[in-house]
ModelCIF file with pLDDT and N, C-alpha, C, O atoms, coordinates in Angstrom:
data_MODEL
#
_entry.id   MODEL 
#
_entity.id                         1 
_entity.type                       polymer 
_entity.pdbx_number_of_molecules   1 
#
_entity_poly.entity_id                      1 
_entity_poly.type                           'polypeptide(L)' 
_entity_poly.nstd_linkage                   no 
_entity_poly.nstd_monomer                   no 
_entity_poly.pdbx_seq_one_letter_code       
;(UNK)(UNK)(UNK)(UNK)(UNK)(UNK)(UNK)(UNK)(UNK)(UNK)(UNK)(UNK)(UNK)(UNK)(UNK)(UNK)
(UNK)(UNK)(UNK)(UNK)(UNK)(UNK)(UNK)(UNK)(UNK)(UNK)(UNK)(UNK)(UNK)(UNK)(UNK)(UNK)
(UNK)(UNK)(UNK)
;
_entity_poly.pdbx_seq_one_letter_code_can   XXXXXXXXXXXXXXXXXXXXXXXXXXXXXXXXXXX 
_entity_poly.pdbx_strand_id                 A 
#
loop_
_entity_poly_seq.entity_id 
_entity_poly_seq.num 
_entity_poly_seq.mon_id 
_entity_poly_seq.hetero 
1 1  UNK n 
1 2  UNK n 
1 3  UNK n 
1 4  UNK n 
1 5  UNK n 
1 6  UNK n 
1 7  UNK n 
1 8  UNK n 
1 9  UNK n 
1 10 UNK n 
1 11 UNK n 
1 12 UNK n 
1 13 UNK n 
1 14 UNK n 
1 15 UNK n 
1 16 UNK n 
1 17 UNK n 
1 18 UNK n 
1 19 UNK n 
1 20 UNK n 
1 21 UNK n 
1 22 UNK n 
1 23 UNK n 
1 24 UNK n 
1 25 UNK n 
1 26 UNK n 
1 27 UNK n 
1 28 UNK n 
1 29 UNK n 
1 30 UNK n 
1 31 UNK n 
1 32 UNK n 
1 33 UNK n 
1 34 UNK n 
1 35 UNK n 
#
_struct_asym.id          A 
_struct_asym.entity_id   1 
#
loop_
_ma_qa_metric.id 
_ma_qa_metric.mode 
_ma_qa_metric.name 
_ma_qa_metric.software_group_id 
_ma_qa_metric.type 
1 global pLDDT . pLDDT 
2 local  pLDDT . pLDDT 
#
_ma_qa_metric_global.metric_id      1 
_ma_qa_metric_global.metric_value   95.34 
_ma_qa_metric_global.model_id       1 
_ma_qa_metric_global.ordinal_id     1 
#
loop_
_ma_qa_metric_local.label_asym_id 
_ma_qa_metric_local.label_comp_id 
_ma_qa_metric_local.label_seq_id 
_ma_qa_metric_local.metric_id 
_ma_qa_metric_local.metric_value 
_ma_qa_metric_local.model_id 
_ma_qa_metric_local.ordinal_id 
A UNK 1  2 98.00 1 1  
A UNK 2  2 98.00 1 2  
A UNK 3  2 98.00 1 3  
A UNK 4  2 96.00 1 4  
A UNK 5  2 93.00 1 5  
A UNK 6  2 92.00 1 6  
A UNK 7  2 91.00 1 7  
A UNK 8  2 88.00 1 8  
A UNK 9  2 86.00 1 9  
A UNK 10 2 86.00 1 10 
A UNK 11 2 92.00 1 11 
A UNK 12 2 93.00 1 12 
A UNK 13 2 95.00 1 13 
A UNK 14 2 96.00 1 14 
A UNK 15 2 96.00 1 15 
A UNK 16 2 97.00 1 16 
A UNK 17 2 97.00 1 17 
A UNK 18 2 97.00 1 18 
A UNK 19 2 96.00 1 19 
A UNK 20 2 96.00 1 20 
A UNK 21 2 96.00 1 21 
A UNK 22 2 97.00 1 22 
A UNK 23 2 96.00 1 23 
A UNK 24 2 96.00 1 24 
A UNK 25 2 96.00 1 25 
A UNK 26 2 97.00 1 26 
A UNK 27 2 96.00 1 27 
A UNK 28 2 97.00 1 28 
A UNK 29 2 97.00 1 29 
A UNK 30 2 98.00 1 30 
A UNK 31 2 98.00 1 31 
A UNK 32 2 98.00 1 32 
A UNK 33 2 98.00 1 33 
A UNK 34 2 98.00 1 34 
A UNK 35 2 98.00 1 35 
#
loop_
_atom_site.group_PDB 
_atom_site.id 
_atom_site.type_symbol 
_atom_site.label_atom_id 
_atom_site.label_alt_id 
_atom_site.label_comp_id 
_atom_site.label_asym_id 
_atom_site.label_entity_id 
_atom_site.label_seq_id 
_atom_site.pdbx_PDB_ins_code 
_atom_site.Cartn_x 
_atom_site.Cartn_y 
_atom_site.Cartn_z 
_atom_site.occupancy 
_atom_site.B_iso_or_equiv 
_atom_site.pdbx_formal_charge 
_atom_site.auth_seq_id 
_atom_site.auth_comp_id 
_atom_site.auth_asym_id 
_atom_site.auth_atom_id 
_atom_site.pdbx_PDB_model_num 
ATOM 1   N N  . UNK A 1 1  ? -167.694 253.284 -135.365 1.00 98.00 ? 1  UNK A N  1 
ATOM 2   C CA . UNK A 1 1  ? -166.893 254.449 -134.984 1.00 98.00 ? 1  UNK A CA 1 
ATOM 3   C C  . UNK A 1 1  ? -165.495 254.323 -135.585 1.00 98.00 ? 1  UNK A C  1 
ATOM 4   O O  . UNK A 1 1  ? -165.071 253.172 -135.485 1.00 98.00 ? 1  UNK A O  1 
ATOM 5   N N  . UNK A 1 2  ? -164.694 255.138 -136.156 1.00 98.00 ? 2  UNK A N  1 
ATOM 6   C CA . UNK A 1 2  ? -164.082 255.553 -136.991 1.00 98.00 ? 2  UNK A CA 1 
ATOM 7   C C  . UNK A 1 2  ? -162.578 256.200 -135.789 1.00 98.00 ? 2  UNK A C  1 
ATOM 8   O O  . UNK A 1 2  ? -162.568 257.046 -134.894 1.00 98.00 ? 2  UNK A O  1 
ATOM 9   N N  . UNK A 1 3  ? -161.542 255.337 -136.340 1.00 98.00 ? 3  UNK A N  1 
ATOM 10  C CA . UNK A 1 3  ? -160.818 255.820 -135.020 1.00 98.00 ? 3  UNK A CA 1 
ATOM 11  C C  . UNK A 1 3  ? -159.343 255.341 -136.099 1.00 98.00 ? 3  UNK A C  1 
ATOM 12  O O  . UNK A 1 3  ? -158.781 254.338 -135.661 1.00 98.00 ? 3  UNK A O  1 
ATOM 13  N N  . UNK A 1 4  ? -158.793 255.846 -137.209 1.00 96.00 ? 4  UNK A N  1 
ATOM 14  C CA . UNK A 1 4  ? -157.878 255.630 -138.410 1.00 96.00 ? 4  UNK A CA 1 
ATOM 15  C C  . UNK A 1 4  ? -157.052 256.682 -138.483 1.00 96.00 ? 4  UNK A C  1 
ATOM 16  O O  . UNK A 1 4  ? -157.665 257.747 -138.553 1.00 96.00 ? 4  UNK A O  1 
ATOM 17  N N  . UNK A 1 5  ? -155.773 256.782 -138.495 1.00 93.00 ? 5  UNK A N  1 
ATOM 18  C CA . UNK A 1 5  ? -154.764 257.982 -139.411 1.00 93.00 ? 5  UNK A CA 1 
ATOM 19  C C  . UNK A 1 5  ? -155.091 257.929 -140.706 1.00 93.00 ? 5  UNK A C  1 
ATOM 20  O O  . UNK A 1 5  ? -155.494 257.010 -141.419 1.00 93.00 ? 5  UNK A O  1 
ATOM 21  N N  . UNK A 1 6  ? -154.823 259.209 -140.925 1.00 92.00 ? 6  UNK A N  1 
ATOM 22  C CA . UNK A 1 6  ? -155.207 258.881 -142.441 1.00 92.00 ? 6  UNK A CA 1 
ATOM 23  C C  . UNK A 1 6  ? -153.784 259.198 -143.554 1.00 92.00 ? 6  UNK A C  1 
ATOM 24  O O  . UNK A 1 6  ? -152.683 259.741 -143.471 1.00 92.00 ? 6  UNK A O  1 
ATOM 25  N N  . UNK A 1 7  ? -154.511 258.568 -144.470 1.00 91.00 ? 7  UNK A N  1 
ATOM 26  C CA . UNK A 1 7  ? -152.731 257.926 -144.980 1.00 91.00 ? 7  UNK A CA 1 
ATOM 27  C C  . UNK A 1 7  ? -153.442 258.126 -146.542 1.00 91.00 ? 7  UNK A C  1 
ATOM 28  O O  . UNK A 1 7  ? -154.643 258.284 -146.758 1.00 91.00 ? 7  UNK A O  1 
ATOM 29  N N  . UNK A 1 8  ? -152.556 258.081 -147.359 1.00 88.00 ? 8  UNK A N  1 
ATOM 30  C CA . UNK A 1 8  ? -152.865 257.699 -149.029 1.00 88.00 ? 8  UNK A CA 1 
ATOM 31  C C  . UNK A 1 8  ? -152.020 256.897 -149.943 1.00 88.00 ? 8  UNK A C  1 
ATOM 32  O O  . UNK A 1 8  ? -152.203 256.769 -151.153 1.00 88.00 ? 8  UNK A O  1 
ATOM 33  N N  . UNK A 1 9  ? -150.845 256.243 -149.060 1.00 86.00 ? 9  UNK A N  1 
ATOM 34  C CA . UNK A 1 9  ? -150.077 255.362 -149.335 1.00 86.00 ? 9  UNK A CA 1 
ATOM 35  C C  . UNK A 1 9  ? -150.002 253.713 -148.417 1.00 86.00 ? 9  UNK A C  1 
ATOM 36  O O  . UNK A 1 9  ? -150.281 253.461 -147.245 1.00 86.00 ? 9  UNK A O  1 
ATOM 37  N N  . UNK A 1 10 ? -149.607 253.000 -149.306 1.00 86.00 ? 10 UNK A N  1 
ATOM 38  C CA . UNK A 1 10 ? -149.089 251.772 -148.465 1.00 86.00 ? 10 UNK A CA 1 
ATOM 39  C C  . UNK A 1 10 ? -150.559 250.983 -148.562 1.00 86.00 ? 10 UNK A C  1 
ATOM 40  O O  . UNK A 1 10 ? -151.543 251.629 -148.925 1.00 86.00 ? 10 UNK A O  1 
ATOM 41  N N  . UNK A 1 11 ? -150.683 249.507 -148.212 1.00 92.00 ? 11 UNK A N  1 
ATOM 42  C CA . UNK A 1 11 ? -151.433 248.704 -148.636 1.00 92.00 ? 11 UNK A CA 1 
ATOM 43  C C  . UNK A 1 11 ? -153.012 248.938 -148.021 1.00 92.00 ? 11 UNK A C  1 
ATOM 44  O O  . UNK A 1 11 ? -153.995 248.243 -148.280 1.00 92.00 ? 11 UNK A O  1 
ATOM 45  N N  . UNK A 1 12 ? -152.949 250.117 -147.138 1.00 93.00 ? 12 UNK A N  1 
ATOM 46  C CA . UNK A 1 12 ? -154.500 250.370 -145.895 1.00 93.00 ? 12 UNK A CA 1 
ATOM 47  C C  . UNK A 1 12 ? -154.594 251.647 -146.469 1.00 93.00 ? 12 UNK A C  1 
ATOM 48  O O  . UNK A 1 12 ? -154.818 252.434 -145.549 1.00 93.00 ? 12 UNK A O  1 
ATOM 49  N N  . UNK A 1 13 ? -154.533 252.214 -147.505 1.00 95.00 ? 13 UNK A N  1 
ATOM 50  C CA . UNK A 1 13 ? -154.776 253.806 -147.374 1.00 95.00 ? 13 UNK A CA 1 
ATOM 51  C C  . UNK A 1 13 ? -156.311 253.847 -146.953 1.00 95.00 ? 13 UNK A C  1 
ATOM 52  O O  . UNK A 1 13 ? -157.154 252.969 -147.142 1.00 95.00 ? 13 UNK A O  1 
ATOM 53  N N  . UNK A 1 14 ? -156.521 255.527 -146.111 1.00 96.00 ? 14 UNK A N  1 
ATOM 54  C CA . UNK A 1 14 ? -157.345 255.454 -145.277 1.00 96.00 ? 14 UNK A CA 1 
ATOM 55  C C  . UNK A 1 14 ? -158.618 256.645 -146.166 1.00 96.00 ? 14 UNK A C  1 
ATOM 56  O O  . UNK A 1 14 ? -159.846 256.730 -146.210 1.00 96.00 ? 14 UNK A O  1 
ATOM 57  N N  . UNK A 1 15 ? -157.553 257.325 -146.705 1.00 96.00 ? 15 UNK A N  1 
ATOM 58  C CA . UNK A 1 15 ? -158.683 258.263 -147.577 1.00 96.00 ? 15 UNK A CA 1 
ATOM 59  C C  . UNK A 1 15 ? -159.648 258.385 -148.314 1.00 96.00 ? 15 UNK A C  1 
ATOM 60  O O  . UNK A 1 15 ? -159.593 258.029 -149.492 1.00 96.00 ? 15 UNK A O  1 
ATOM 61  N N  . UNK A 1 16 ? -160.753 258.926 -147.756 1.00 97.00 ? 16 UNK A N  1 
ATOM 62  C CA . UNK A 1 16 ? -161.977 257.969 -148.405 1.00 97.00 ? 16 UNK A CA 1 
ATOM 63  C C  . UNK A 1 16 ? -162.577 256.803 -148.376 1.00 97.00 ? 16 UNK A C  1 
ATOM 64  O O  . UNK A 1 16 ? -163.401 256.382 -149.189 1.00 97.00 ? 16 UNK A O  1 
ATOM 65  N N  . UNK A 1 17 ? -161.926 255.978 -146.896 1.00 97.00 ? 17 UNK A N  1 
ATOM 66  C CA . UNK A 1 17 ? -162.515 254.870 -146.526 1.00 97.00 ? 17 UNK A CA 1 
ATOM 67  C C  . UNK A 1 17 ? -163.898 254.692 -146.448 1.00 97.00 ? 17 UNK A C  1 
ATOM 68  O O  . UNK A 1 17 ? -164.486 253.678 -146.825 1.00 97.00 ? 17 UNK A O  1 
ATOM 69  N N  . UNK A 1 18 ? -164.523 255.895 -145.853 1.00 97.00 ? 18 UNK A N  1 
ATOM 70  C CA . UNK A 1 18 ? -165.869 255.449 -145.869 1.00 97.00 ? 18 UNK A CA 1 
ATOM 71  C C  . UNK A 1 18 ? -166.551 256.102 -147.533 1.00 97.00 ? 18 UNK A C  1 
ATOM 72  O O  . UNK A 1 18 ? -166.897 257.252 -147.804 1.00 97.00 ? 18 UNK A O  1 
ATOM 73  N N  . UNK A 1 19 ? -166.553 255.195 -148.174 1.00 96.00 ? 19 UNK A N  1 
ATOM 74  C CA . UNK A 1 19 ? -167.235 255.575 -149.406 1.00 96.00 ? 19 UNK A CA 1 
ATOM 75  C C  . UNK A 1 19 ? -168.542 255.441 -149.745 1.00 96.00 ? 19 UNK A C  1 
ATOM 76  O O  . UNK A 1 19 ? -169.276 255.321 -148.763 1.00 96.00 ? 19 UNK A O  1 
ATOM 77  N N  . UNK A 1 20 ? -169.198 255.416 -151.024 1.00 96.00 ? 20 UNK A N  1 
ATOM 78  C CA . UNK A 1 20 ? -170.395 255.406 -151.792 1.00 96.00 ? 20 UNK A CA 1 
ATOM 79  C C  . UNK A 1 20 ? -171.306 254.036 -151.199 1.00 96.00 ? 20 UNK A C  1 
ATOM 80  O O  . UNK A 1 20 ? -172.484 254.004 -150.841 1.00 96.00 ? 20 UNK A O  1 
ATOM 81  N N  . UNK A 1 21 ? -170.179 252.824 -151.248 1.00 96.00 ? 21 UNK A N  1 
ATOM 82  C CA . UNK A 1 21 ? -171.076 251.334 -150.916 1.00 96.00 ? 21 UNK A CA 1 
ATOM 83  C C  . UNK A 1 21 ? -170.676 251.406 -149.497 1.00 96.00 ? 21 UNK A C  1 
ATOM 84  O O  . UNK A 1 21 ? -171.004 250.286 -149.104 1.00 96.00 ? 21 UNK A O  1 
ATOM 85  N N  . UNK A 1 22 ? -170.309 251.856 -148.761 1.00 97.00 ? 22 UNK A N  1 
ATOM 86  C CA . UNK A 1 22 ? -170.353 251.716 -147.503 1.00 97.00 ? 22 UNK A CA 1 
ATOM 87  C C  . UNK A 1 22 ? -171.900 252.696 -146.970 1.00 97.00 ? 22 UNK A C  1 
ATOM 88  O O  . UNK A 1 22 ? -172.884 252.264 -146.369 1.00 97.00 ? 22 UNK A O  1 
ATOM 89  N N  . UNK A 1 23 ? -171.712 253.652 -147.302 1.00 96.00 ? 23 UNK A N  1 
ATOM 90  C CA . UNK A 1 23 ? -172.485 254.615 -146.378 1.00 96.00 ? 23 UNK A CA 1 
ATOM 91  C C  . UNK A 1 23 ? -174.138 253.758 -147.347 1.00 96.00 ? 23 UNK A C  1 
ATOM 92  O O  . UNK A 1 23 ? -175.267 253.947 -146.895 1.00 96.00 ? 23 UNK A O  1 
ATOM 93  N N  . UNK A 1 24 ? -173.984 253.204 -148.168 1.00 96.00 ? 24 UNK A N  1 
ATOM 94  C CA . UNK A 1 24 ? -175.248 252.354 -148.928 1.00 96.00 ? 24 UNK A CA 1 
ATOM 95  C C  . UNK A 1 24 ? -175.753 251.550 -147.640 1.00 96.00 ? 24 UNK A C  1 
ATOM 96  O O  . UNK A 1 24 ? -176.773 251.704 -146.969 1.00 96.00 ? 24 UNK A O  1 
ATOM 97  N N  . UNK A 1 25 ? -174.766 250.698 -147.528 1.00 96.00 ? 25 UNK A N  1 
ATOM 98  C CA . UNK A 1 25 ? -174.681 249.464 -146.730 1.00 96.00 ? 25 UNK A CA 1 
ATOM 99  C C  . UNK A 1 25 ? -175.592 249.553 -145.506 1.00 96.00 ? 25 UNK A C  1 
ATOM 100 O O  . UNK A 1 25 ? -176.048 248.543 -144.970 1.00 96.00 ? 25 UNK A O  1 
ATOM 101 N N  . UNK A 1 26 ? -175.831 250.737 -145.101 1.00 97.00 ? 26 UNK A N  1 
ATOM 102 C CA . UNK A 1 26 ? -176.017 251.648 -144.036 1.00 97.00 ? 26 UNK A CA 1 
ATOM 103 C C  . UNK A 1 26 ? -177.677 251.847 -143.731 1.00 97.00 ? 26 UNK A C  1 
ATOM 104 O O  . UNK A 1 26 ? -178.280 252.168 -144.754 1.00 97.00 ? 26 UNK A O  1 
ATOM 105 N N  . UNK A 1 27 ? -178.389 251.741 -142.728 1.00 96.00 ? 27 UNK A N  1 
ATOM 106 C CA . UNK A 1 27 ? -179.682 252.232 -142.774 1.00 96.00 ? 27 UNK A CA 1 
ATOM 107 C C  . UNK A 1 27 ? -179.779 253.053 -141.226 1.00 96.00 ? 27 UNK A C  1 
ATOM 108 O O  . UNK A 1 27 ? -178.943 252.975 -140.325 1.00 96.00 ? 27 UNK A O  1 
ATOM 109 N N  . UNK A 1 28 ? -181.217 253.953 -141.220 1.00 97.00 ? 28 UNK A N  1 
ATOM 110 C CA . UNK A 1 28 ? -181.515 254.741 -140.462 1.00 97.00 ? 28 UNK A CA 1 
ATOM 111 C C  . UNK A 1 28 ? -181.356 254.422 -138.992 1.00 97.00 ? 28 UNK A C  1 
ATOM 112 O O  . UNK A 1 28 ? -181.221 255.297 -138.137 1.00 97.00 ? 28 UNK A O  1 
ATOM 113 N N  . UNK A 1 29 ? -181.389 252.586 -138.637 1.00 97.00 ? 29 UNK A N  1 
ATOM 114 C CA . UNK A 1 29 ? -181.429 252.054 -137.596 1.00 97.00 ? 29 UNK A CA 1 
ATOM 115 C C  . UNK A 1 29 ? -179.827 251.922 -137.145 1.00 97.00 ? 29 UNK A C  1 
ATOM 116 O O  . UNK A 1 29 ? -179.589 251.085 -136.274 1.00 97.00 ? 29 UNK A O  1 
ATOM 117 N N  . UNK A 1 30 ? -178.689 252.714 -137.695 1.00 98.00 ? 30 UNK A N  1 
ATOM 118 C CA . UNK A 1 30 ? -177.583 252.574 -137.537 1.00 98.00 ? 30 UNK A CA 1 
ATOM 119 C C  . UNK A 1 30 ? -177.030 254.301 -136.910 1.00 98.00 ? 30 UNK A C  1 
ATOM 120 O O  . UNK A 1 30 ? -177.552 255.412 -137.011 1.00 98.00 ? 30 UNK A O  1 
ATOM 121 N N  . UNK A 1 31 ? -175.940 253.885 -136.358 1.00 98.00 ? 31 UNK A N  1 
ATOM 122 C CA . UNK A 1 31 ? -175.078 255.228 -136.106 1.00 98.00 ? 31 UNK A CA 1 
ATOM 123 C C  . UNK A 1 31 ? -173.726 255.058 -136.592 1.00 98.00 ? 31 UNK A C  1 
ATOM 124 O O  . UNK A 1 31 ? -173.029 254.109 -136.236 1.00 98.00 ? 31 UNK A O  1 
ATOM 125 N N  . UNK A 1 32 ? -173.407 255.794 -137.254 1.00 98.00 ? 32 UNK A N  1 
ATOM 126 C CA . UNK A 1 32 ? -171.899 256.109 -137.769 1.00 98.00 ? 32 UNK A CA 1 
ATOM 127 C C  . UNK A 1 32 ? -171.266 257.258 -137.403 1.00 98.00 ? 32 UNK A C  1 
ATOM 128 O O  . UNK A 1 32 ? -171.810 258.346 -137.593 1.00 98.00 ? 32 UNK A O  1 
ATOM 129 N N  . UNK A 1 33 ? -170.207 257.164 -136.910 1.00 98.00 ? 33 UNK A N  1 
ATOM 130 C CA . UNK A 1 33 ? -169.000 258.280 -136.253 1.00 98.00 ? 33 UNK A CA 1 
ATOM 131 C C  . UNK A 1 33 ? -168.083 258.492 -136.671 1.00 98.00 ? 33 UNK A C  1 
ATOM 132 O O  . UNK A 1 33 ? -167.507 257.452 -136.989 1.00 98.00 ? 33 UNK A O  1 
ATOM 133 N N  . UNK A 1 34 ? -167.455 259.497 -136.916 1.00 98.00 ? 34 UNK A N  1 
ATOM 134 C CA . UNK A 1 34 ? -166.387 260.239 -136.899 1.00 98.00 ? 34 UNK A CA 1 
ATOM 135 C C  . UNK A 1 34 ? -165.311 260.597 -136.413 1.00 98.00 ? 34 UNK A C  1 
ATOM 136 O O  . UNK A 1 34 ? -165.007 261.620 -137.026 1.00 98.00 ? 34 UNK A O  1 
ATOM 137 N N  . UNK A 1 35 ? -164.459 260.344 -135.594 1.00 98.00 ? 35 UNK A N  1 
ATOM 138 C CA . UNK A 1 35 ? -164.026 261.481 -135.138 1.00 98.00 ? 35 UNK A CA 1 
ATOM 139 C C  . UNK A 1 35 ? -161.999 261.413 -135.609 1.00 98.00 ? 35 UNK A C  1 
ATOM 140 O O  . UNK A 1 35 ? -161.264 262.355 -135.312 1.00 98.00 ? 35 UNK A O  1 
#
């Protein structure tokens, strides 16, 4: 679960954190959130 400001500066930018190899990483037996 996903609980970040989102930022595009400074050493944590947050934009687009969850990317291409993350959501890979990922299988059907999982839940991923938003909010």
């Amino acid at each position: 679960s996903f609980h970040v400001p989102l930022t595009q500066r400074g050493p944590w930018p947050t934009r687009h954190l969850i990317d291409a190899s993350f959501l890979k990483s990922l299988s059907a037996n999982q839940l991923l959130i938003n909010t």
